[in-house]
C-alpha atoms as a PDB file:
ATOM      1  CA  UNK A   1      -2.344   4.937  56.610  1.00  0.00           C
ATOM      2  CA  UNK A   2      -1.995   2.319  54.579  1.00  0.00           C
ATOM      3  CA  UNK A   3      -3.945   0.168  52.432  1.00  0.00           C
ATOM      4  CA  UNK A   4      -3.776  -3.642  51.521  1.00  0.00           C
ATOM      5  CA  UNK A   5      -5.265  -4.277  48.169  1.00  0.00           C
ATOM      6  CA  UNK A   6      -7.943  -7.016  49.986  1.00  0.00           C
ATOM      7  CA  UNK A   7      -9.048  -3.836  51.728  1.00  0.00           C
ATOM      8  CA  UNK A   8      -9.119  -1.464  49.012  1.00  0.00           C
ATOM      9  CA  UNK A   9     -11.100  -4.700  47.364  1.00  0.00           C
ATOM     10  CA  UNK A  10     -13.332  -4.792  49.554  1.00  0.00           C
ATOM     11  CA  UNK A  11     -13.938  -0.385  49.698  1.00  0.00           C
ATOM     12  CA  UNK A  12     -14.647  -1.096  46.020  1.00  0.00           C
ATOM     13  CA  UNK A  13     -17.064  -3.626  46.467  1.00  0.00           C
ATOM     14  CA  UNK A  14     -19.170  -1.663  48.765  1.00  0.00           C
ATOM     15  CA  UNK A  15     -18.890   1.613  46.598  1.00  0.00           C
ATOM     16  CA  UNK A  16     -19.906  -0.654  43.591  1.00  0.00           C
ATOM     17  CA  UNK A  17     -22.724  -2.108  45.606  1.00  0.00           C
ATOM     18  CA  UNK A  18     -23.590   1.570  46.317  1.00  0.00           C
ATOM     19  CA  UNK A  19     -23.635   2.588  43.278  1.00  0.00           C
ATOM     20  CA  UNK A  20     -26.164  -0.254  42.021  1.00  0.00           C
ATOM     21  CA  UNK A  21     -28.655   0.700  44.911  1.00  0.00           C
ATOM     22  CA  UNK A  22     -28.596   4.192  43.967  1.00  0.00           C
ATOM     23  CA  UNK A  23     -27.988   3.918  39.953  1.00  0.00           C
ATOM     24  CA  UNK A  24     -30.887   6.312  39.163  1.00  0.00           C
ATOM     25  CA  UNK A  25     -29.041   8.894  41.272  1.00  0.00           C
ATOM     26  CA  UNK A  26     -25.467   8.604  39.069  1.00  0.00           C
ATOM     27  CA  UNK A  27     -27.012   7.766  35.914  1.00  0.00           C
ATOM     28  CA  UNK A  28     -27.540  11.532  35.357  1.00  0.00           C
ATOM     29  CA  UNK A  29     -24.206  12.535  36.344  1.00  0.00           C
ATOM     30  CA  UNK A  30     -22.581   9.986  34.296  1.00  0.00           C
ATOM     31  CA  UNK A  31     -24.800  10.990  30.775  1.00  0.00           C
ATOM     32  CA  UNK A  32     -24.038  14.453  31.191  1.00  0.00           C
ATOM     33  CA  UNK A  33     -20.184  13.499  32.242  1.00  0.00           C
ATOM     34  CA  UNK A  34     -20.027  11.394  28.584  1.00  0.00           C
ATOM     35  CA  UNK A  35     -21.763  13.664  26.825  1.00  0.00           C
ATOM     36  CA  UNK A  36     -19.559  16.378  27.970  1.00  0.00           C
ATOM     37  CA  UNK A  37     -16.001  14.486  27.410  1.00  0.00           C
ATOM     38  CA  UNK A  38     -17.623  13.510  23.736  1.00  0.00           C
ATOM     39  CA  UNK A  39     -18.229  17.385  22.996  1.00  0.00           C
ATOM     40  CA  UNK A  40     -14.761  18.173  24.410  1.00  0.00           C
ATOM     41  CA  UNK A  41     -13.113  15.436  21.854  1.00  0.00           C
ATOM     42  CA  UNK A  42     -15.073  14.675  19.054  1.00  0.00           C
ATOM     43  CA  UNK A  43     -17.251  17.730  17.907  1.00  0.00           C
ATOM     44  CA  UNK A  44     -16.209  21.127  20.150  1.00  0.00           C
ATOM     45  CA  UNK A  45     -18.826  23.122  17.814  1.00  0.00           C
ATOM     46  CA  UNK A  46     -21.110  24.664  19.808  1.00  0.00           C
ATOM     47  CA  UNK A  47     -24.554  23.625  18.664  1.00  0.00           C
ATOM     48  CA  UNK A  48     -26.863  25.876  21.421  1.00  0.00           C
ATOM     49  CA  UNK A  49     -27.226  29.803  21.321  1.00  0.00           C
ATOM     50  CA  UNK A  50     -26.447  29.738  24.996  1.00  0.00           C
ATOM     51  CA  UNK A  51     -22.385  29.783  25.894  1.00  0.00           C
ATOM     52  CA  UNK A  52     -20.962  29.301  29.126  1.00  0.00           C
ATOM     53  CA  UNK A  53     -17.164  30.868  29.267  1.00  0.00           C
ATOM     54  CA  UNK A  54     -15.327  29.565  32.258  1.00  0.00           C
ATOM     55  CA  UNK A  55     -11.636  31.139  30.893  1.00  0.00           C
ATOM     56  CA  UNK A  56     -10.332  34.607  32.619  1.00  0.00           C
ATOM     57  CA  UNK A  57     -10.144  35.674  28.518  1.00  0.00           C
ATOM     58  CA  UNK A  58     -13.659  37.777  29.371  1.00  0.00           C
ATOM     59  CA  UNK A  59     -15.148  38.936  31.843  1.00  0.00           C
ATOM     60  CA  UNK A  60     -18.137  37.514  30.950  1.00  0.00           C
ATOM     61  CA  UNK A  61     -19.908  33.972  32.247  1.00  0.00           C
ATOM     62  CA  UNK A  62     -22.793  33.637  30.072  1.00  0.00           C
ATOM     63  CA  UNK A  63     -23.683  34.644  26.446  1.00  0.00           C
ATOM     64  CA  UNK A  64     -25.991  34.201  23.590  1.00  0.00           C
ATOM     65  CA  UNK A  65     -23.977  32.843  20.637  1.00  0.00           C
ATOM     66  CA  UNK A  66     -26.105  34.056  16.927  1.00  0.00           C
ATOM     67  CA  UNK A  67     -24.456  31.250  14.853  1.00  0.00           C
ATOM     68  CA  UNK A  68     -23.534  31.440  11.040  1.00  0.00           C
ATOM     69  CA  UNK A  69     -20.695  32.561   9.128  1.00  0.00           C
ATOM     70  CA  UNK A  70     -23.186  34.976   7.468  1.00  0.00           C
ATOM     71  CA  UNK A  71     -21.757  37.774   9.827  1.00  0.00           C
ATOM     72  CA  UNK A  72     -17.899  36.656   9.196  1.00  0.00           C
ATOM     73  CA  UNK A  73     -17.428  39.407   6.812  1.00  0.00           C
ATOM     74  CA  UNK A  74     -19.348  42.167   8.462  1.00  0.00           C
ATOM     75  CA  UNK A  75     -18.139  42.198  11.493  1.00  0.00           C
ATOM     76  CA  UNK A  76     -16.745  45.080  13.582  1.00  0.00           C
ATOM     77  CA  UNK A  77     -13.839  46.419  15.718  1.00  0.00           C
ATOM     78  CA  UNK A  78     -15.564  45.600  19.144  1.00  0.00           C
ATOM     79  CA  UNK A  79     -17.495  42.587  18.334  1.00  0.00           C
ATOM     80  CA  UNK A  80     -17.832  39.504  20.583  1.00  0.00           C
ATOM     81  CA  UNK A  81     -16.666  35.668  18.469  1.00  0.00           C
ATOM     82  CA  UNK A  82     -16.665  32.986  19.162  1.00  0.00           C
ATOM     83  CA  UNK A  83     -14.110  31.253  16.241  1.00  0.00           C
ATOM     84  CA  UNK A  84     -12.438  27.603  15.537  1.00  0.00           C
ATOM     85  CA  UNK A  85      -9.124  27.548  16.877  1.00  0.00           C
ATOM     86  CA  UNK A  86      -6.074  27.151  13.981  1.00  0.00           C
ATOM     87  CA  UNK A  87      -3.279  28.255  15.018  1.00  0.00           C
ATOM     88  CA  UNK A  88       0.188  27.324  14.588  1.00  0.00           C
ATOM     89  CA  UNK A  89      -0.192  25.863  18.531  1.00  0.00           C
ATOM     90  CA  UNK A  90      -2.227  22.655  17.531  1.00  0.00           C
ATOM     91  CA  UNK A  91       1.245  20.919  16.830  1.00  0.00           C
ATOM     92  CA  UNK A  92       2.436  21.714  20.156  1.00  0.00           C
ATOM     93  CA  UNK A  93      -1.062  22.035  22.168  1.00  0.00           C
ATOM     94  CA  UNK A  94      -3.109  19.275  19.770  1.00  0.00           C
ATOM     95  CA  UNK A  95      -6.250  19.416  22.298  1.00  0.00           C
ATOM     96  CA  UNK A  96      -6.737  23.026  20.558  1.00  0.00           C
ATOM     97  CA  UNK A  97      -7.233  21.894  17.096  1.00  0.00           C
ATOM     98  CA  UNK A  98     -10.712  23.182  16.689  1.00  0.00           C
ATOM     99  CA  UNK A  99     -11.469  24.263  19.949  1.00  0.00           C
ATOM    100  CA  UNK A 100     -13.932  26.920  20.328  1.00  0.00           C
ATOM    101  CA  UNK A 101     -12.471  30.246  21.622  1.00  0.00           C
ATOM    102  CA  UNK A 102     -14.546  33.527  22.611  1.00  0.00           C
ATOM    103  CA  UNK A 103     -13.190  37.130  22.157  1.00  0.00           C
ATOM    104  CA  UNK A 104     -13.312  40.232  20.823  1.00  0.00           C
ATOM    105  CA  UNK A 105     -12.577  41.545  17.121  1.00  0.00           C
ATOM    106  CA  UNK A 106      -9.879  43.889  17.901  1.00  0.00           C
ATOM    107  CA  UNK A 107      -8.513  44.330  14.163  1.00  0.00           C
ATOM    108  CA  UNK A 108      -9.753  44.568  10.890  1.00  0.00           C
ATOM    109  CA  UNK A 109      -8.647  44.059   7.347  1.00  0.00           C
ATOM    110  CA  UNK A 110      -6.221  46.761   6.260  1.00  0.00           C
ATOM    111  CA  UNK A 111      -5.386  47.548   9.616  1.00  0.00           C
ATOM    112  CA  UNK A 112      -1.509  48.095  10.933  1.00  0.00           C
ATOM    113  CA  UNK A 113       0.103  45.534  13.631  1.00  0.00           C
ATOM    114  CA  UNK A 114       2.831  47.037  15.089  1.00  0.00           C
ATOM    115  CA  UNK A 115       5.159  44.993  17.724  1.00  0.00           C
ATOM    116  CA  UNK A 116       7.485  46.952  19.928  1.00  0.00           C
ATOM    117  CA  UNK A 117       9.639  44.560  22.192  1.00  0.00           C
ATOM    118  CA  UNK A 118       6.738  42.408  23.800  1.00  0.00           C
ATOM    119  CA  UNK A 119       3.962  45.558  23.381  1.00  0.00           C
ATOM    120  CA  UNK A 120       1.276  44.761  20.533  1.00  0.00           C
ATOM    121  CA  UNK A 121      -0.684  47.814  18.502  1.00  0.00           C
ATOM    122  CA  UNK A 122      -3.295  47.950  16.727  1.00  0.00           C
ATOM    123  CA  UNK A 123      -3.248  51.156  14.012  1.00  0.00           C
ATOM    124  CA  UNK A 124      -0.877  52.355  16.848  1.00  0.00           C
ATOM    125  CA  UNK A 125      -3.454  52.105  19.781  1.00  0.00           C
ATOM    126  CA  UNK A 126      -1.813  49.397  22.524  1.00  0.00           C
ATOM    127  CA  UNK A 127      -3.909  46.357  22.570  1.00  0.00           C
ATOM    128  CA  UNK A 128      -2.009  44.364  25.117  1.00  0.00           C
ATOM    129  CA  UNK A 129       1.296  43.125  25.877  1.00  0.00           C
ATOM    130  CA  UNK A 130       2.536  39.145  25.033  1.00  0.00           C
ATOM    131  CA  UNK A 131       3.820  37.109  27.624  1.00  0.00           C
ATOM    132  CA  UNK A 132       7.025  35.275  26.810  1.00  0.00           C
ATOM    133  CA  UNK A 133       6.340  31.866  27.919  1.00  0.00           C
ATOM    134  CA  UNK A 134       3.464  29.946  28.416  1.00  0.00           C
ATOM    135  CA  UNK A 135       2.100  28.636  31.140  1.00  0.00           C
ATOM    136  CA  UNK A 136       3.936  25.223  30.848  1.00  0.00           C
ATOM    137  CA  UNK A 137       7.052  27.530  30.374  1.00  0.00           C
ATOM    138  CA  UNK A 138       7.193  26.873  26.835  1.00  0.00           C
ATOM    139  CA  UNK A 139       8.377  29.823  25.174  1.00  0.00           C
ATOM    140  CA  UNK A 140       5.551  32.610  23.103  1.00  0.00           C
ATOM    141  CA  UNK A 141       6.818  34.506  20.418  1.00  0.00           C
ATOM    142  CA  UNK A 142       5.058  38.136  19.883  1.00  0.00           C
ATOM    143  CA  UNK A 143       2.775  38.013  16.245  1.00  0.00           C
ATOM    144  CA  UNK A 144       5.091  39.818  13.448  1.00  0.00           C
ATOM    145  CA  UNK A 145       4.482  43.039  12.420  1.00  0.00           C
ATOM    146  CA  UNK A 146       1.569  43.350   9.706  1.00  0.00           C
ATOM    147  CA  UNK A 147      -1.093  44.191   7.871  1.00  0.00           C
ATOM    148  CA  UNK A 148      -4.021  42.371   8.904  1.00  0.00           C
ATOM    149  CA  UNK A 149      -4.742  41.136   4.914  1.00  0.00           C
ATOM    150  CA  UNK A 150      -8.720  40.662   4.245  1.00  0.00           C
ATOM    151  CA  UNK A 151     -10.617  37.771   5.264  1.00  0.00           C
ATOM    152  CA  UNK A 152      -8.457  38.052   8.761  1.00  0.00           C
ATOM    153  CA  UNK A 153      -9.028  39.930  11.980  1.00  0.00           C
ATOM    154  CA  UNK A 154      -7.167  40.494  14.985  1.00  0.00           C
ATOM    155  CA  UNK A 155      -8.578  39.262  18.527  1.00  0.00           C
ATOM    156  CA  UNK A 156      -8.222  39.503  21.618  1.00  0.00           C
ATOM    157  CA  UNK A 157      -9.058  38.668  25.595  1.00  0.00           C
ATOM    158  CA  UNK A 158      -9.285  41.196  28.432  1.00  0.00           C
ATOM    159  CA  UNK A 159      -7.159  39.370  30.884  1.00  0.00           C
ATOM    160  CA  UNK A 160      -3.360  39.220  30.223  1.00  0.00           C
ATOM    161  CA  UNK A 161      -2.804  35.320  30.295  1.00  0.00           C
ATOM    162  CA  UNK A 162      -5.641  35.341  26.996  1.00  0.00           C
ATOM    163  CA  UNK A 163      -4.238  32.839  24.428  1.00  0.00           C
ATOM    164  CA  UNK A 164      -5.169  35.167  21.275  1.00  0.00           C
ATOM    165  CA  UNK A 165      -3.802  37.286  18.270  1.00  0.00           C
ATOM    166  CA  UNK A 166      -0.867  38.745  20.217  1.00  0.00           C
ATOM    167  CA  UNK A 167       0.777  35.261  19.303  1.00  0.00           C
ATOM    168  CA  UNK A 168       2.303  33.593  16.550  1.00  0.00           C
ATOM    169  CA  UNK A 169       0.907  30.695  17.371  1.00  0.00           C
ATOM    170  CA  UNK A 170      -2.508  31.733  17.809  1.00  0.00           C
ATOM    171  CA  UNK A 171      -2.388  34.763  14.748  1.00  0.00           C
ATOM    172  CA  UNK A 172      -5.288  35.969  12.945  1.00  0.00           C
ATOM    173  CA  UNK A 173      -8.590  34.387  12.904  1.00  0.00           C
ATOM    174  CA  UNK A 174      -9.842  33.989   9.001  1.00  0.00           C
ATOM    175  CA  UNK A 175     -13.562  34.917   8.777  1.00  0.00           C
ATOM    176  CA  UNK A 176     -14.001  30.890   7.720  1.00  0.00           C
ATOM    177  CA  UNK A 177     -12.977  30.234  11.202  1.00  0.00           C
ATOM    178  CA  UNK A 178     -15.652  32.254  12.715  1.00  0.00           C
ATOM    179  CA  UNK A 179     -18.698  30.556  14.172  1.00  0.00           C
ATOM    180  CA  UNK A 180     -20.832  33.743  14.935  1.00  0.00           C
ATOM    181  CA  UNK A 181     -21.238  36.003  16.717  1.00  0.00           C
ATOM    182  CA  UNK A 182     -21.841  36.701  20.646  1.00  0.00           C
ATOM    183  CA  UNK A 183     -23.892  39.180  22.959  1.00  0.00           C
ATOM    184  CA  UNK A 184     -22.813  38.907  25.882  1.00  0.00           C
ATOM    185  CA  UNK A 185     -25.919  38.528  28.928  1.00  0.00           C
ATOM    186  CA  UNK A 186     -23.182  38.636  32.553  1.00  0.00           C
END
């Protein structure tokens, strides 16, 4: 099918006039559209307890977020973050430059990373194993050997594709880059 532009003109027209009739209708769509492109851009922080995850990094939907870095340095092997991203990736993925990123503390300070081909350990337990490319086929390089140094922890995601510590370009979260803690609800 094809469609001449005084056509398409005129489907505009009547979609605009549409829209005018019925503006109370799309005005709340479009304020919680702008509001949620303006979080995305300009301020990621989260700023309300309650966090929706819609990433396969957890298995888990919903969450209560206790904000503060007065946890950072407490926290366990096992805990639920929700941290600033940093990495080395916000040259090459620039949308991620602060983005807010949800997983679990799978390292502490003073513990051992070991890296055997692709494999990742943590104080020699497997953690998970690092894809080589990304999903735009970019290529992911394994994080180097180490000992997580303090102030830094290792996380992770449950699901394989998670974007997390196994990666030099994600690395190890510093406890400024923490934004609290989360419980997890479902």
């Amino acid at each position: 099918m094809t469609r001449t532009p005084s056509r398409f003109a005129g489907q505009l027209a009547d979609f605009l006039r549409h829209l005018r009739a019925r503006w109370y209708l799309y005005l709340p769509v479009f304020a919680v559209w702008g509001l949620a492109y303006a979080r995305l851009f300009v301020d990621p922080t989260p700023r309300v307890p309650v966090l929706f995850n819609w990433t396969p990094s957890l298995p888990y939907r919903v969450a209560l977020m206790h904000h503060g870095h007065h946890g950072a340095h407490a926290l366990q092997r096992g805990d639920y973050i929700v941290y600033s991203f940093a990495g080395e990736a916000r040259t090459a993925y620039p949308g991620l430059d602060g983005q807010p990123f949800f997983k679990i503390v799978r390292g502490l300070p003073g513990d051992r990373v070991t890296v055997s081909g692709r494999t990742v350990a943590v104080n020699g337990q497997v953690v998970g194993t690092a894809k080589a490319q990304a999903h735009d086929r970019r290529p992911l390089e394994p994080i180097a050997p180490t000992v997580i140094p303090p102030g830094h922890y290792y996380v992770q995601g449950t699901s394989p594709d998670s974007f997390d510590s196994r990666y030099r370009a994600s690395g190890l979260v510093r406890a400024e880059q923490v934004l609290g803690t989360v419980v997890p609800l479902f």
